[in-house]
Protein backbone atom coordinates (compact mmCIF):
# COMPACT_ATOMS: atom_id res chain seq x y z
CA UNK A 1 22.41 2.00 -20.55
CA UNK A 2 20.95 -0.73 -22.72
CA UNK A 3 21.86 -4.29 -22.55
CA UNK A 4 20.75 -7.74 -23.94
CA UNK A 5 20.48 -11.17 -22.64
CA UNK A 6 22.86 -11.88 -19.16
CA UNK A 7 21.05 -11.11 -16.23
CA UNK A 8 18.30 -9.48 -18.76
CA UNK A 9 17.26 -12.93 -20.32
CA UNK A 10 15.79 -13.30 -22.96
CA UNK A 11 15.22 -9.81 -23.14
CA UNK A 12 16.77 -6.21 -24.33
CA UNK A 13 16.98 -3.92 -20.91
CA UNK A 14 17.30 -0.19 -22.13
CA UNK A 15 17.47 2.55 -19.38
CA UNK A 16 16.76 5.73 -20.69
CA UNK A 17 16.85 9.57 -18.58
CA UNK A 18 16.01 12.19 -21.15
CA UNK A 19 17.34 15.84 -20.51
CA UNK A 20 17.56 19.10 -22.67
CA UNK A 21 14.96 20.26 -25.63
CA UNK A 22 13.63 17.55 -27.11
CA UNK A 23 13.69 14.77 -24.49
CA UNK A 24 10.59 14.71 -22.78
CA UNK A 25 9.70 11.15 -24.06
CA UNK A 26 12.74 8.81 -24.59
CA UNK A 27 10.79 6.75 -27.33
CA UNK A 28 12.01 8.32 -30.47
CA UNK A 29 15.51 7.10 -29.58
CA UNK A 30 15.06 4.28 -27.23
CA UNK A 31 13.46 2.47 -29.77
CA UNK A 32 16.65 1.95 -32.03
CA UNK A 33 17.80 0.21 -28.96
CA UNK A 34 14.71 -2.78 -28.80
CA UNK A 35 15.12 -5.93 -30.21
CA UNK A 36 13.11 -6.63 -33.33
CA UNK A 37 9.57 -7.92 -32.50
CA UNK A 38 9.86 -8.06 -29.10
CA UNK A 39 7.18 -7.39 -26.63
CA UNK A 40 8.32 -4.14 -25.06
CA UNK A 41 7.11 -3.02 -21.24
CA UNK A 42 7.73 0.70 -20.37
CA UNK A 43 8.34 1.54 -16.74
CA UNK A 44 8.68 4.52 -15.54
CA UNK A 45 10.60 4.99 -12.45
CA UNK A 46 9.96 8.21 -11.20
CA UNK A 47 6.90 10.38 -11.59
CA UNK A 48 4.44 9.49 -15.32
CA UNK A 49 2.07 10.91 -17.50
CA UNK A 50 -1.72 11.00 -15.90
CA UNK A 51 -2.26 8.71 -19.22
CA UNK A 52 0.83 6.50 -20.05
CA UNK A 53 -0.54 5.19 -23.04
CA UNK A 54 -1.12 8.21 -24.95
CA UNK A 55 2.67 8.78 -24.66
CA UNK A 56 4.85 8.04 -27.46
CA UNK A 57 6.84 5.47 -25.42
CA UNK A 58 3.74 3.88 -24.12
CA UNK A 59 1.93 3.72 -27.93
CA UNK A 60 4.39 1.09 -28.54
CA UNK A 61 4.25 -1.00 -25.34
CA UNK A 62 2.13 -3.60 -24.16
CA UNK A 63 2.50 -2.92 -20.91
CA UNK A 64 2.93 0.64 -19.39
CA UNK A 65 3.69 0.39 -15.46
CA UNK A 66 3.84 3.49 -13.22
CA UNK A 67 4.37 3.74 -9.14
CA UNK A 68 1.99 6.65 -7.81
CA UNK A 69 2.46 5.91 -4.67
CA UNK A 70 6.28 6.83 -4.45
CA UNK A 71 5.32 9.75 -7.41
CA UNK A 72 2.23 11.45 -7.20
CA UNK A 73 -0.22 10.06 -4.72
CA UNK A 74 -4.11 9.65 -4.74
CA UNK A 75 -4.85 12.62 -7.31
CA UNK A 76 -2.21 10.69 -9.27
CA UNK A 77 -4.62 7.32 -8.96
CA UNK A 78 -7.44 9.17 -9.80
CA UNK A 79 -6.05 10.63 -13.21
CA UNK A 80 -4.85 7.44 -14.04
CA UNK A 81 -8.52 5.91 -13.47
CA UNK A 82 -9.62 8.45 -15.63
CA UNK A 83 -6.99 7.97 -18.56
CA UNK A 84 -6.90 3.99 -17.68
CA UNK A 85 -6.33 1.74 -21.39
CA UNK A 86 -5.44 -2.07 -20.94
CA UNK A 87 -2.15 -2.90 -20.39
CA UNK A 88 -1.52 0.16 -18.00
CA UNK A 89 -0.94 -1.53 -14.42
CA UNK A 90 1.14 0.34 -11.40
CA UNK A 91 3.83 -0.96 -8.59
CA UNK A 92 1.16 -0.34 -5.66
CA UNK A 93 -1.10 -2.67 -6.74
CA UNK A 94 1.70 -5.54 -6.51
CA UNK A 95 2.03 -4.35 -3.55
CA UNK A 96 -0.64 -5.30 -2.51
CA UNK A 97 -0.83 -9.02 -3.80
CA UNK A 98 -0.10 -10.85 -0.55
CA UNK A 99 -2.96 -8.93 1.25
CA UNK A 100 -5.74 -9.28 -1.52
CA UNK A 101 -4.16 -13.54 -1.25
CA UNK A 102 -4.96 -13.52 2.24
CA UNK A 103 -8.43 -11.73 1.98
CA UNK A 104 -9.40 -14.22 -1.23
CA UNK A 105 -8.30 -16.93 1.37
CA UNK A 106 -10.24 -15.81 4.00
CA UNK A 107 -13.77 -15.45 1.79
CA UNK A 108 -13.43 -18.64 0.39
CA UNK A 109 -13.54 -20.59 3.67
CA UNK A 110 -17.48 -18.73 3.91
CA UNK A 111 -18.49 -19.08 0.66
CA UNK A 112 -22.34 -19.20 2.27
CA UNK A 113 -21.47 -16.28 4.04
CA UNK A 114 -21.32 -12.89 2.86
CA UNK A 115 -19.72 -10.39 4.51
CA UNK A 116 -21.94 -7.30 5.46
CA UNK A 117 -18.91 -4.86 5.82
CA UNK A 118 -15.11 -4.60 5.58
CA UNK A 119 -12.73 -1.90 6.62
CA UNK A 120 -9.11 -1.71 5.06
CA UNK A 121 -6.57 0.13 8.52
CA UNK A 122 -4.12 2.09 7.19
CA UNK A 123 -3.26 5.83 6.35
CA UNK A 124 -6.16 7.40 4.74
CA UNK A 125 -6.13 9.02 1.84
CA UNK A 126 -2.83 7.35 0.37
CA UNK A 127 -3.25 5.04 -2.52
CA UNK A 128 -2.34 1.39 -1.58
CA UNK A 129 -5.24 1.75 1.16
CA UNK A 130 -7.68 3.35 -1.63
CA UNK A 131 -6.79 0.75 -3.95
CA UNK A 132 -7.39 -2.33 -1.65
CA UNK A 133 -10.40 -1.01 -0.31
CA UNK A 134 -11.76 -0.05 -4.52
CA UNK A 135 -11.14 -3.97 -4.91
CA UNK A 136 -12.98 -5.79 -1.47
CA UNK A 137 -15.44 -3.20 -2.63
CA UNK A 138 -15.74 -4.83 -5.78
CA UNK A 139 -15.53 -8.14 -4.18
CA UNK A 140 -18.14 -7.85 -1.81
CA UNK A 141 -20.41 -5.10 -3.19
CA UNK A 142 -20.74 -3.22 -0.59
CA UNK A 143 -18.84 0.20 1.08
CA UNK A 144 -15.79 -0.33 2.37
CA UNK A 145 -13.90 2.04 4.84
CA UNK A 146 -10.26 2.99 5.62
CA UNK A 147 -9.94 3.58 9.53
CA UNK A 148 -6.62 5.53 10.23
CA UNK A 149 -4.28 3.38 12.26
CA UNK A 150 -1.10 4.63 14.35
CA UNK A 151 1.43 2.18 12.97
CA UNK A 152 0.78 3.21 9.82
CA UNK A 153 3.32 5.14 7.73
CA UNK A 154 4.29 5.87 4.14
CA UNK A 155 6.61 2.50 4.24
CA UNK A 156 3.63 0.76 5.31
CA UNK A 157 0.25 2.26 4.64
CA UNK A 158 -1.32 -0.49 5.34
CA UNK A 159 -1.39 -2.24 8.50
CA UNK A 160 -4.77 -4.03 8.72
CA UNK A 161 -8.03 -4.98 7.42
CA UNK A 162 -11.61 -6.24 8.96
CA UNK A 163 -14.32 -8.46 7.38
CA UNK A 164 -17.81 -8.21 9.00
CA UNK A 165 -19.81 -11.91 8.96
CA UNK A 166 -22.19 -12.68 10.85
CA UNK A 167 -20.50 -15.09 12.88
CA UNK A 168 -18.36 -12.51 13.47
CA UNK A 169 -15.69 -10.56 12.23
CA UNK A 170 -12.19 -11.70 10.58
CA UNK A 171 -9.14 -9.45 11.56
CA UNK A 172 -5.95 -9.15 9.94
CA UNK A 173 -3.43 -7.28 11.56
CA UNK A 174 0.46 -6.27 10.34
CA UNK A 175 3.47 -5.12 13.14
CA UNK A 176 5.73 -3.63 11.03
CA UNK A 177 8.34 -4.17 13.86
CA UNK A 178 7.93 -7.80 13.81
CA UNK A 179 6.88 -8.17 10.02
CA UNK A 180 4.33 -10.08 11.31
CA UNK A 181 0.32 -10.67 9.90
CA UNK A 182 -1.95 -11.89 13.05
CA UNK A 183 -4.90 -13.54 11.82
CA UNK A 184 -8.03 -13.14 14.20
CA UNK A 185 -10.98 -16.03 13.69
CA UNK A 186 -14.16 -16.07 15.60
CA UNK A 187 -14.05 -18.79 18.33
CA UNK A 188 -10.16 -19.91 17.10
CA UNK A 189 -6.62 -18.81 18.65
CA UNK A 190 -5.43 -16.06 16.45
CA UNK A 191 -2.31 -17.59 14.62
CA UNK A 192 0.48 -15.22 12.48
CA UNK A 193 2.40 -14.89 9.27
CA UNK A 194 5.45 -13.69 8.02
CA UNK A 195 4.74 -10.53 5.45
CA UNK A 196 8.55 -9.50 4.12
CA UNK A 197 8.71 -5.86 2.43
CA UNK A 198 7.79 -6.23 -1.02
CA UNK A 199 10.72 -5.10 -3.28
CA UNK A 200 10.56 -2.62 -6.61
CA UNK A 201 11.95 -5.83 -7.90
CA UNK A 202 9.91 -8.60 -6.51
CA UNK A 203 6.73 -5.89 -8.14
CA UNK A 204 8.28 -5.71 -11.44
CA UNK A 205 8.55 -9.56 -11.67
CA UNK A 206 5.40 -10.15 -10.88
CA UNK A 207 4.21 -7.23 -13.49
CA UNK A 208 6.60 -9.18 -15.51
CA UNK A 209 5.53 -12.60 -16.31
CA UNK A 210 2.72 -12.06 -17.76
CA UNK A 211 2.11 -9.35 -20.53
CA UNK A 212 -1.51 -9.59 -21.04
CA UNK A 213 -3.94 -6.96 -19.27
CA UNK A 214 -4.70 -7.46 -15.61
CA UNK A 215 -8.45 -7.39 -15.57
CA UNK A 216 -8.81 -7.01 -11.83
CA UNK A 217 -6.34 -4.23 -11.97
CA UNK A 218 -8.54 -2.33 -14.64
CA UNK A 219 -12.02 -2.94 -12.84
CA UNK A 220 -10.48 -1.92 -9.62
CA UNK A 221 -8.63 1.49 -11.06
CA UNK A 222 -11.80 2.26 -13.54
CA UNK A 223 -14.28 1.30 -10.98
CA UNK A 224 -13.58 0.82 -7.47
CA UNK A 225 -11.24 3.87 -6.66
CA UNK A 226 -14.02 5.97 -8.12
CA UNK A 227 -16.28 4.79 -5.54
CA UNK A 228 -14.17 4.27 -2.51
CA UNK A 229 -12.87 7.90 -3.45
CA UNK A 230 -16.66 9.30 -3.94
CA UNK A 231 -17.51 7.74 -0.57
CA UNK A 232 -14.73 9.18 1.24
């Protein structure tokens, strides 16, 4: 049902579910429904097109977001690495903002000190681990790997993650019970943080404020996953 302004802001919402002959893209008539000259950001909710933008709806949007993991999987990342344009971005990479924070946090307290390996704990072969491991790989330039963890399920696929210094190695470590993050130092007390669930609506506001391409996002889809998935 579409809808404009209210809990929308400044914005036109319209929710569209095709059916019958005719209605496998909802852009030919959802677009009588958009506000004139308005950015427009397709999501689709359930499972999408291996290559969002060359649908119809996503010719005309500026940003196109998908979820694999709840629809599709890691052979669902993969074809959208291969069909990747700018603008397309997907809910398990939000997903993963608080743990890529935490990693940029730890690196930049050794700037001098490059890591000589990371591993990413989590269920293999699932794409939140694949995708965090495609961007330390990036980050570090060097082959990460995704150890298989028991606490790890498809509500939480990942659960942990390990970078290798010389001084020794930096652990981060999830209970899913507690929805707590342990942080392991060399030579300090380990000390923890809260990590909440990460809503479908907390990811599409993030997705939300800004409409230009996420670089990071591209590199790591077009890039990383390629490699993380060739090393597998």
């Amino acid at each position: 049902a579409p809808r404009a302004g209210g809990g929308s802001g400044a914005a036109a919402v319209s929710s569209r579910r095709p059916a019958g002959a005719g209605g496998q893209d909802p852009a030919p008539r959802g677009t009588a429904l958009l506000l004139a000259d308005a950015p427009i950001v397709a999501w689709w909710a359930d499972a999408a097109p291996s290559a969002p933008a060359d649908t119809p709806l996503g010719r005309i949007a500026a940003r196109r977001i998908t979820d694999v993991a709840a629809h599709g999987g890691v052979g669902a990342l993969r074809a959208l690495a291969a069909g990747h344009v700018p603008g397309d971005t997907d809910l398990s990479w939000a997903r993963l903002t608080r743990w890529r924070e935490f990693l940029a946090a730890e690196l930049d307290q050794s700037p001098d000190t490059a890591p000589t390996g990371a591993e990413v704990i989590g269920c293999p072969g699932t794409v939140q681990p694949t995708l965090l491991a495609a961007w330390l790989r990036l980050c570090l330039g060097t082959p990460v790997q995704i150890a298989a963890a028991a606490t790890a399920s498809g509500e939480h696929p990942v659960v942990g993650a390990r970078l290798v210094l010389p001084a020794g190695p930096i652990g981060l470590r999830f209970d899913p019970v507690r929805a707590r993050l342990r942080l392991a130092h060399p030579d300090q007390p380990d000390h923890e943080i809260v990590l909440h669930d990460r809503t479908i609506s907390d990811c599409l506001s993030e997705e939300l404020r800004s409409l230009s391409p996420d670089v990071v996002y591209s590199d790591t889809l077009t890039r990383g996953v390629p490699a993380v998935l060739g090393e597998a």
